[in-house]
PDB file of N, CA and C in Angstrom:
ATOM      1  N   UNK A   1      21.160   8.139 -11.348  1.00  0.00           N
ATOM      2  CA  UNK A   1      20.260   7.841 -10.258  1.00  0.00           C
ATOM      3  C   UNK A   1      21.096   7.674  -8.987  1.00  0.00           C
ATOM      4  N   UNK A   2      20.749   8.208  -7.894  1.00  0.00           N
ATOM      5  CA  UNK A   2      21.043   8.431  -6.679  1.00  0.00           C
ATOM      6  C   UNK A   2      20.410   7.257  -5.491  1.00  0.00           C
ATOM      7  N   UNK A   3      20.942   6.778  -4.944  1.00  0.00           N
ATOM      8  CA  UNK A   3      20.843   6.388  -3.250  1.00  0.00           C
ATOM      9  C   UNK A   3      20.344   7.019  -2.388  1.00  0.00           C
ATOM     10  N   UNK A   4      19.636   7.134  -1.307  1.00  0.00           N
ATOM     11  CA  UNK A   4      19.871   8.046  -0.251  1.00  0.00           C
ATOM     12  C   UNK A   4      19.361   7.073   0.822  1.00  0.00           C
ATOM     13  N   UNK A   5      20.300   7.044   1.532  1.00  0.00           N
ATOM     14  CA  UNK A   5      20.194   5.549   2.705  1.00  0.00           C
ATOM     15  C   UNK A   5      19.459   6.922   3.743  1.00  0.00           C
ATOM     16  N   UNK A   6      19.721   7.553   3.919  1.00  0.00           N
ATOM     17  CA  UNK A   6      19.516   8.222   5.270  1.00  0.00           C
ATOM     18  C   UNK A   6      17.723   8.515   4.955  1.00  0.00           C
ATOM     19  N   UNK A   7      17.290   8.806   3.576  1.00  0.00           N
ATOM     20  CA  UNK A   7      15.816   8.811   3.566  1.00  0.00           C
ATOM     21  C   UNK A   7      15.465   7.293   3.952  1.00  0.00           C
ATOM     22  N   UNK A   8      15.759   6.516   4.150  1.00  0.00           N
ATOM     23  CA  UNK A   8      14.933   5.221   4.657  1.00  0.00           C
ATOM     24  C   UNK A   8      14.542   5.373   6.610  1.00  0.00           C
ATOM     25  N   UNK A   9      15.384   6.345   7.088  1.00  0.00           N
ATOM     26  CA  UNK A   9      14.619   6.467   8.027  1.00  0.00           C
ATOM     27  C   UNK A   9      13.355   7.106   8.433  1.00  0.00           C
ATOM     28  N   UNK A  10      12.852   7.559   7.396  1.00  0.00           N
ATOM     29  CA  UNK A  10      11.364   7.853   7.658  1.00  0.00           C
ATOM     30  C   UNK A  10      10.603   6.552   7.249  1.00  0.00           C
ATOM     31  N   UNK A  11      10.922   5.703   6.416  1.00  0.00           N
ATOM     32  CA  UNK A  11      10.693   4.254   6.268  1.00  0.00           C
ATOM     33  C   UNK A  11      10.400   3.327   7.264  1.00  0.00           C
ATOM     34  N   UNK A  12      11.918   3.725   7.867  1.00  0.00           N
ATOM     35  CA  UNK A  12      11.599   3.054   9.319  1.00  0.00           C
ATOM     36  C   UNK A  12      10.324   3.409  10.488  1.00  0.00           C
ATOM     37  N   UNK A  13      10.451   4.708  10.703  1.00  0.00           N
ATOM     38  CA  UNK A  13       8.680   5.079  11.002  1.00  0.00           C
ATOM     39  C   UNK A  13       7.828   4.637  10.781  1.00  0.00           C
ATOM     40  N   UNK A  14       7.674   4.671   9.032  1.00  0.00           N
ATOM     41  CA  UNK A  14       6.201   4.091   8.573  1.00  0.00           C
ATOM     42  C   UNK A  14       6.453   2.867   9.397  1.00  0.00           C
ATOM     43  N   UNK A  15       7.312   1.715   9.099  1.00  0.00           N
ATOM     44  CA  UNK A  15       7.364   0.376   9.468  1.00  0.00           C
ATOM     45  C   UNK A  15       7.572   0.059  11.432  1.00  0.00           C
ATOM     46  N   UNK A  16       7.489   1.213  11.970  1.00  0.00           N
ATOM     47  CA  UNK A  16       7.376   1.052  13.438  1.00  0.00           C
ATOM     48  C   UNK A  16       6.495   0.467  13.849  1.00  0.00           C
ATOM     49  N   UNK A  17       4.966   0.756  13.662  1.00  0.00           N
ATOM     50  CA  UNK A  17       4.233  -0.389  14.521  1.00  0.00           C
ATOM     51  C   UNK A  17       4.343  -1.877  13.984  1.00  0.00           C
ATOM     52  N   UNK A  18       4.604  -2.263  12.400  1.00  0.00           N
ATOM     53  CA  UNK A  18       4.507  -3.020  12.386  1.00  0.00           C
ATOM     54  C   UNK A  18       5.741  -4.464  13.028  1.00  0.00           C
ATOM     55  N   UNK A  19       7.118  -3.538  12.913  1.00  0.00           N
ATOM     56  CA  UNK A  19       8.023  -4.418  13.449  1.00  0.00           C
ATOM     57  C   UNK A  19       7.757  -4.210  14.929  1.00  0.00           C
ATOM     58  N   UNK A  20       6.652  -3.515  16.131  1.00  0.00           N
ATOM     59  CA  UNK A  20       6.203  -3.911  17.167  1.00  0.00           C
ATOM     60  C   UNK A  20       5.214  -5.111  17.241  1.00  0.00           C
ATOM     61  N   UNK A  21       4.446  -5.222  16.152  1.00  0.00           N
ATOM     62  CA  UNK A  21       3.548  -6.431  16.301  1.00  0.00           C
ATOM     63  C   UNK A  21       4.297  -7.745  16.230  1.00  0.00           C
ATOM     64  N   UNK A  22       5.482  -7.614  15.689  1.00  0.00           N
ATOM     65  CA  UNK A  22       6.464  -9.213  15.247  1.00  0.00           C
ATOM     66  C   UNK A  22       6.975  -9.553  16.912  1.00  0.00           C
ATOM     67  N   UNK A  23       7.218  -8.120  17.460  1.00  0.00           N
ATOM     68  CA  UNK A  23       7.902  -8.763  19.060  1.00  0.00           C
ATOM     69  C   UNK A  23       6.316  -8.755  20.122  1.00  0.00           C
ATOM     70  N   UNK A  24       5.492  -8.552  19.925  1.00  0.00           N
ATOM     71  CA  UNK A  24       4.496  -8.694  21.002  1.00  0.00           C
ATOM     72  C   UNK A  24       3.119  -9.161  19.804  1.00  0.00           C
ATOM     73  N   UNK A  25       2.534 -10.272  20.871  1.00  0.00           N
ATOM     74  CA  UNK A  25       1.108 -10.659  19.979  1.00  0.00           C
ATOM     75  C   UNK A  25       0.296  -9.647  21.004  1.00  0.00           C
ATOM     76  N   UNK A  26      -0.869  -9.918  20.404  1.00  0.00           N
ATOM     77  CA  UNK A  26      -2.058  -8.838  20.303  1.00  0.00           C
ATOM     78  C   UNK A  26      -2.750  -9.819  21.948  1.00  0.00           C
ATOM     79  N   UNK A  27      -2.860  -9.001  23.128  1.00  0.00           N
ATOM     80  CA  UNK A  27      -3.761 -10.135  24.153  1.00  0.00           C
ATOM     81  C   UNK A  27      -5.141 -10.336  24.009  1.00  0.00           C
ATOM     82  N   UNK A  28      -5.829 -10.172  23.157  1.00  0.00           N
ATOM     83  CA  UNK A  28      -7.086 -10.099  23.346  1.00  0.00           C
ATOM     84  C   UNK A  28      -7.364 -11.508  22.424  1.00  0.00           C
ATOM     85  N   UNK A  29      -6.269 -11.960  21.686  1.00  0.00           N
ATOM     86  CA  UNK A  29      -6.642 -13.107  20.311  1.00  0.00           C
ATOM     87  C   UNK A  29      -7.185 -13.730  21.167  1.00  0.00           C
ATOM     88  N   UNK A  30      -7.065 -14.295  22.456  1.00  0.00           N
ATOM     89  CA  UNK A  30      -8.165 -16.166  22.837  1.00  0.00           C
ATOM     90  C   UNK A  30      -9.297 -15.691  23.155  1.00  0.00           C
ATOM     91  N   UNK A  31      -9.647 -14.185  23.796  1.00  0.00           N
ATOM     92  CA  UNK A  31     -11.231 -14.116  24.137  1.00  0.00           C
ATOM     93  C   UNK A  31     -11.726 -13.809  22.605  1.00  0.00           C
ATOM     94  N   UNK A  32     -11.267 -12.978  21.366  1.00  0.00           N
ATOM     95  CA  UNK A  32     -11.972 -12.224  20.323  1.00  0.00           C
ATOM     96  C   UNK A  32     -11.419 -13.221  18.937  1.00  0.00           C
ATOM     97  N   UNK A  33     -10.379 -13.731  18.994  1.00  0.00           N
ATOM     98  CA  UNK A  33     -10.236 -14.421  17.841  1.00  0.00           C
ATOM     99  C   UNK A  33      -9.545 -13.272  16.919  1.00  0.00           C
ATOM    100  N   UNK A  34      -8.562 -13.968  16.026  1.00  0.00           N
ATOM    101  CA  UNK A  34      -8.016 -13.240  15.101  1.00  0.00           C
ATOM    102  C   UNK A  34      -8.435 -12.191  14.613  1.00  0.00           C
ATOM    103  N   UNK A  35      -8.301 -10.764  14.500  1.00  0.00           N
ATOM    104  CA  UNK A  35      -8.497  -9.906  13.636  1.00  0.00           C
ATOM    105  C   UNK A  35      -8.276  -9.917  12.076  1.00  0.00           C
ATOM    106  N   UNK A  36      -9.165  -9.578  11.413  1.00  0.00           N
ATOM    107  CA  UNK A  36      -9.538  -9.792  10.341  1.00  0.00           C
ATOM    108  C   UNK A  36      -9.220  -8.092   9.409  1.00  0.00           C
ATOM    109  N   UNK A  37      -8.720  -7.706   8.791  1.00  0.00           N
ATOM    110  CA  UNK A  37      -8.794  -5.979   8.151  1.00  0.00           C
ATOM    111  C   UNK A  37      -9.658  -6.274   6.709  1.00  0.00           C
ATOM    112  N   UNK A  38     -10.486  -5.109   6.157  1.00  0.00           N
ATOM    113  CA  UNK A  38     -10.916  -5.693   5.006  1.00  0.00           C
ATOM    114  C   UNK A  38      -9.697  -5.436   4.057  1.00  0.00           C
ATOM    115  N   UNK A  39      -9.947  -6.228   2.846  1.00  0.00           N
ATOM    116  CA  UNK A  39      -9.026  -5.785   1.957  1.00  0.00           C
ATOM    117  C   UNK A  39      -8.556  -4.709   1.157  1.00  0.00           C
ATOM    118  N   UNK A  40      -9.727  -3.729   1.509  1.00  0.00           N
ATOM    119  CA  UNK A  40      -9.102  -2.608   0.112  1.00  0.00           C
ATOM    120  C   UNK A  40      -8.262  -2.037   1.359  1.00  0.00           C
ATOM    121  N   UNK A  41      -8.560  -2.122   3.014  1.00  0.00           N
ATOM    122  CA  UNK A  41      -7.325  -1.399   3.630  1.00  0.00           C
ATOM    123  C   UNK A  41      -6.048  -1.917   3.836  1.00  0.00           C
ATOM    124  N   UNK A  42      -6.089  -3.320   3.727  1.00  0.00           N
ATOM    125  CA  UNK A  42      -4.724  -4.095   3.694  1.00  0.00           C
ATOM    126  C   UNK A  42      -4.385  -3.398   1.935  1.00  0.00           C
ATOM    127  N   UNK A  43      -4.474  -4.097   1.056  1.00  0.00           N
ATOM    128  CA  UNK A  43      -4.392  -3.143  -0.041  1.00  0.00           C
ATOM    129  C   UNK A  43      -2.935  -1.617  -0.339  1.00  0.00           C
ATOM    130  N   UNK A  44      -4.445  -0.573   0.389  1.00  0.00           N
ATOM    131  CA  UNK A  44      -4.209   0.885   0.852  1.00  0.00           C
ATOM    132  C   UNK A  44      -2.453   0.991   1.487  1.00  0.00           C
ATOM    133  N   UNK A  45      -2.692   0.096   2.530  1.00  0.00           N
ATOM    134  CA  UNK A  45      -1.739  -0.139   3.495  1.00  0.00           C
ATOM    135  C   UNK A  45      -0.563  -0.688   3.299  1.00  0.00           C
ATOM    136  N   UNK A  46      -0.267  -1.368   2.387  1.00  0.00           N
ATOM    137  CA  UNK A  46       0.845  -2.165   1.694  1.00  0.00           C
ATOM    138  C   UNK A  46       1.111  -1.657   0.413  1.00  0.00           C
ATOM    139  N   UNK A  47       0.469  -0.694  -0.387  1.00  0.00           N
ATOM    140  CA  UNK A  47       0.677   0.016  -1.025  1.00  0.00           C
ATOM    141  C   UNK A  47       1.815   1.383  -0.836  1.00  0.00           C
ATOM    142  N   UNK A  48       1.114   1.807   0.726  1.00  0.00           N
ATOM    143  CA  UNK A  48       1.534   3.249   0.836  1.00  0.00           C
ATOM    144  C   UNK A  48       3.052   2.777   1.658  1.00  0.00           C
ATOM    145  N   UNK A  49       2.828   1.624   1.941  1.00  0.00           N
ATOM    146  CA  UNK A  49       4.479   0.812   2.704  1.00  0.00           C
ATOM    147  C   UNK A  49       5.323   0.836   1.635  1.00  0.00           C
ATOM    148  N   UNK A  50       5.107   0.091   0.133  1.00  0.00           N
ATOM    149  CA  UNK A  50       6.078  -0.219  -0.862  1.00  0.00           C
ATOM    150  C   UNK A  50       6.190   1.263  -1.480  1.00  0.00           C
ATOM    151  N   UNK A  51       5.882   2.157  -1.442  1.00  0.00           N
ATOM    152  CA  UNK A  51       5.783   3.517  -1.623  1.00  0.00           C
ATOM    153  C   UNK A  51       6.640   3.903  -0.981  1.00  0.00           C
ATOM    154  N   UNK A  52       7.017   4.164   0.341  1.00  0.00           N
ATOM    155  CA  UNK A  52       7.561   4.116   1.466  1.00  0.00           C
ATOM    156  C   UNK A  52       9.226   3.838   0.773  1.00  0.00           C
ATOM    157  N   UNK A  53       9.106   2.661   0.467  1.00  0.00           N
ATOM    158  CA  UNK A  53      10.410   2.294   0.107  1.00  0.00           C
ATOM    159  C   UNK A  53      11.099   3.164  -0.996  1.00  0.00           C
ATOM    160  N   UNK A  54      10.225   2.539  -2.249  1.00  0.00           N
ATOM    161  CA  UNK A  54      10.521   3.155  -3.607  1.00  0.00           C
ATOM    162  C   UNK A  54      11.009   4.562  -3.091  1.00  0.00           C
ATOM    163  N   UNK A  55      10.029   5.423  -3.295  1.00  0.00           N
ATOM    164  CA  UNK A  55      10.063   6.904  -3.548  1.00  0.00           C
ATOM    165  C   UNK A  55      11.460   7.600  -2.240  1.00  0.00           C
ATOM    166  N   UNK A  56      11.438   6.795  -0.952  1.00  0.00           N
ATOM    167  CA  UNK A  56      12.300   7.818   0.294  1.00  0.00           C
ATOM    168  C   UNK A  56      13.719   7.115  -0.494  1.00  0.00           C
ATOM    169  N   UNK A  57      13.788   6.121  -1.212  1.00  0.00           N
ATOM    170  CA  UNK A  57      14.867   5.328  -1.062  1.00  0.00           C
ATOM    171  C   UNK A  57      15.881   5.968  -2.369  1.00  0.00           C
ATOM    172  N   UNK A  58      15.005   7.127  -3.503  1.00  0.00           N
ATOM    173  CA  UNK A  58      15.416   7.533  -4.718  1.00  0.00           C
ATOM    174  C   UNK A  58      15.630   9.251  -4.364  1.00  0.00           C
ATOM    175  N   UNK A  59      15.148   9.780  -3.382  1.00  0.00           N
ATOM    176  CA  UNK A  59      14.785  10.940  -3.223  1.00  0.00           C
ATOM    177  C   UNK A  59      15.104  11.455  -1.740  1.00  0.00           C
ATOM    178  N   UNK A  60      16.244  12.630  -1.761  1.00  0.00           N
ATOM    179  CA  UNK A  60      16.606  12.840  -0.394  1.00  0.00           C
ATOM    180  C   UNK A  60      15.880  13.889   0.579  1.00  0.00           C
ATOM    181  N   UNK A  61      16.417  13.335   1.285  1.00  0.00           N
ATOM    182  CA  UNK A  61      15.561  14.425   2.717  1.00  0.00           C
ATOM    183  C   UNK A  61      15.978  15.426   2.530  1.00  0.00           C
ATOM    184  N   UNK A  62      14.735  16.851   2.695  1.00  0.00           N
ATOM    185  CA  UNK A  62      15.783  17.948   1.975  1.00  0.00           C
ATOM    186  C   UNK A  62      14.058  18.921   3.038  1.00  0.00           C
ATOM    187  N   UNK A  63      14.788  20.360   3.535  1.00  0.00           N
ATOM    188  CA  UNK A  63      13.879  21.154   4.440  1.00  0.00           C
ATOM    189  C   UNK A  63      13.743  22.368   3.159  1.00  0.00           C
ATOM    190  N   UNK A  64      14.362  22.324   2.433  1.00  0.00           N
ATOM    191  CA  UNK A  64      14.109  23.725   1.414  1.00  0.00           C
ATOM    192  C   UNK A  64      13.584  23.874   0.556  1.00  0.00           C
ATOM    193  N   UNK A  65      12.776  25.068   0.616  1.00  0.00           N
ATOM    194  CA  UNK A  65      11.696  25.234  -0.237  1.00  0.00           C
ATOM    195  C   UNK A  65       9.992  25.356   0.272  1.00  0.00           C
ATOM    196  N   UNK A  66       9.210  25.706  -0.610  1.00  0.00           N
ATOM    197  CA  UNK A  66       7.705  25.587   0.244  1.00  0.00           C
ATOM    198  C   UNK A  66       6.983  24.463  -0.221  1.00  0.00           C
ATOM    199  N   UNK A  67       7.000  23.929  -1.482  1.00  0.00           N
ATOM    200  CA  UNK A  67       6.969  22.749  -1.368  1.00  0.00           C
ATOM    201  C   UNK A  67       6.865  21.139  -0.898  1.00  0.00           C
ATOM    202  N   UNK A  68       8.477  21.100  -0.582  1.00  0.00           N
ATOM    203  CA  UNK A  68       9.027  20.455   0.633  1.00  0.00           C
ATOM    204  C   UNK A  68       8.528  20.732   1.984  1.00  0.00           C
ATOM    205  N   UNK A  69       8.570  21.559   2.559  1.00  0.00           N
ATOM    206  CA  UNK A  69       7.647  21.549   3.702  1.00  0.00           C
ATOM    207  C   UNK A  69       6.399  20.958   3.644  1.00  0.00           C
ATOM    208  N   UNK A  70       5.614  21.706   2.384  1.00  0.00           N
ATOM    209  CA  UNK A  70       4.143  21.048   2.187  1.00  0.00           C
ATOM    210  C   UNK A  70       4.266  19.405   2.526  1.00  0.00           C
ATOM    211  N   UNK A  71       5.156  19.150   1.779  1.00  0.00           N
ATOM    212  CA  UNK A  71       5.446  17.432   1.861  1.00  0.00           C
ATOM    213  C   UNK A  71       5.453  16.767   3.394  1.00  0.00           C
ATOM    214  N   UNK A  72       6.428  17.667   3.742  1.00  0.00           N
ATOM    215  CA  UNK A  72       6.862  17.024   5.378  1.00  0.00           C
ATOM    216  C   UNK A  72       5.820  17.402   6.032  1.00  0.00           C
ATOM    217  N   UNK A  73       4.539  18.110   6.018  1.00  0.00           N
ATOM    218  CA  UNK A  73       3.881  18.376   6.935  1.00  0.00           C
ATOM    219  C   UNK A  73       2.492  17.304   6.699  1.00  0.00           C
ATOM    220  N   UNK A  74       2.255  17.281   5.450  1.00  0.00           N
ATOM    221  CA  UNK A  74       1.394  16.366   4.588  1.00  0.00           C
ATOM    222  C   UNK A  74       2.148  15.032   5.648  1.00  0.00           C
ATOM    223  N   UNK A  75       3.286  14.587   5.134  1.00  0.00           N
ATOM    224  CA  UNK A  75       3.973  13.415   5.482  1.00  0.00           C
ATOM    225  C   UNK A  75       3.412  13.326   7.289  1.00  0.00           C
ATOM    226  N   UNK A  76       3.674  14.174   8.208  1.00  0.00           N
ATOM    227  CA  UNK A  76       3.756  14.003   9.444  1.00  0.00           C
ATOM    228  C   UNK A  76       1.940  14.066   9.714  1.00  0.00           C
ATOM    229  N   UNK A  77       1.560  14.480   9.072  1.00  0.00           N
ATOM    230  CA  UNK A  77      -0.074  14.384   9.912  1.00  0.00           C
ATOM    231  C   UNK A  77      -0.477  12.691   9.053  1.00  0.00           C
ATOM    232  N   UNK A  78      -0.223  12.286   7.757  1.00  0.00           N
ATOM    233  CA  UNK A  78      -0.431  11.395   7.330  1.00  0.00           C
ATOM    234  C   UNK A  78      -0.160  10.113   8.489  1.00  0.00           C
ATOM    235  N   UNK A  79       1.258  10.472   8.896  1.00  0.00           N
ATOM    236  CA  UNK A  79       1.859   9.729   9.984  1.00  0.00           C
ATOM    237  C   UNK A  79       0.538   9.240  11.080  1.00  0.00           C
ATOM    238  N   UNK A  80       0.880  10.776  11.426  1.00  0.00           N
ATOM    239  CA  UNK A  80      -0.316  10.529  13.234  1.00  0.00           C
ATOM    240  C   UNK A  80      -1.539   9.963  12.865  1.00  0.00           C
ATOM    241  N   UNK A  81      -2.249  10.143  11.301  1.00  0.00           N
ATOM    242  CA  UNK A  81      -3.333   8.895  10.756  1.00  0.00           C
ATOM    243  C   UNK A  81      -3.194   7.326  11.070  1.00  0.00           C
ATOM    244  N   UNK A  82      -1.391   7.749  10.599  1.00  0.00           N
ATOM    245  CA  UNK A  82      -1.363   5.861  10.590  1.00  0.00           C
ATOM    246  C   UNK A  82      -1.335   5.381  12.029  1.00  0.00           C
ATOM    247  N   UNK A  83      -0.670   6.345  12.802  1.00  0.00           N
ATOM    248  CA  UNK A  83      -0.242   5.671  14.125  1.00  0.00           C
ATOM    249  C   UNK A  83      -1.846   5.319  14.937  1.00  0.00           C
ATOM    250  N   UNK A  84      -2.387   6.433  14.683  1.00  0.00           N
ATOM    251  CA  UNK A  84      -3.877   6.625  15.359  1.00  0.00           C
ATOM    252  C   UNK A  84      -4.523   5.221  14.990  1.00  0.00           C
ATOM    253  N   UNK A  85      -4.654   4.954  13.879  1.00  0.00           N
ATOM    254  CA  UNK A  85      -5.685   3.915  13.498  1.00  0.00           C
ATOM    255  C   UNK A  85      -4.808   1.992  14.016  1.00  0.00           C
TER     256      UNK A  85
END
């Protein structure tokens, strides 16, 4: 079994907005009050994070093949889902 430190930077992506929410709070909390997510998307969401880890952290970044592309392209629109929402 293999390492691959350099796949954790797509890790770091997934985990971009959230290490933005740790340095800035949200301005709207005193007029609207805490945001609330339901649970099967917190869930969803912390799922596809520890995923994130596991799988980039065993398996290297690699452009060859058609496959692999499928992946990275799957991977990058999945992305602009997460960022969007």
């Amino acid at each position: 079994m293999h390492l691959y430190p350099a796949s954790l930077l797509l890790t770091a992506v997934v985990l971009l907005p959230n290490l933005t929410f740790l340095g800035l709070s949200p301005l709207n909390t005193d007029k609207y009050g805490k945001a609330t997510d339901p649970l099967a998307l917190t869930i969803i969401e912390r799922g596809g994070q520890a995923s994130c880890f596991v799988l980039l952290l065993f398996f290297p970044l690699s452009f060859k093949g058609m496959w692999t592309l499928a992946a990275w392209l799957v991977t990058g629109i999945s992305l602009a889902f997460y960022y969007a929402g």
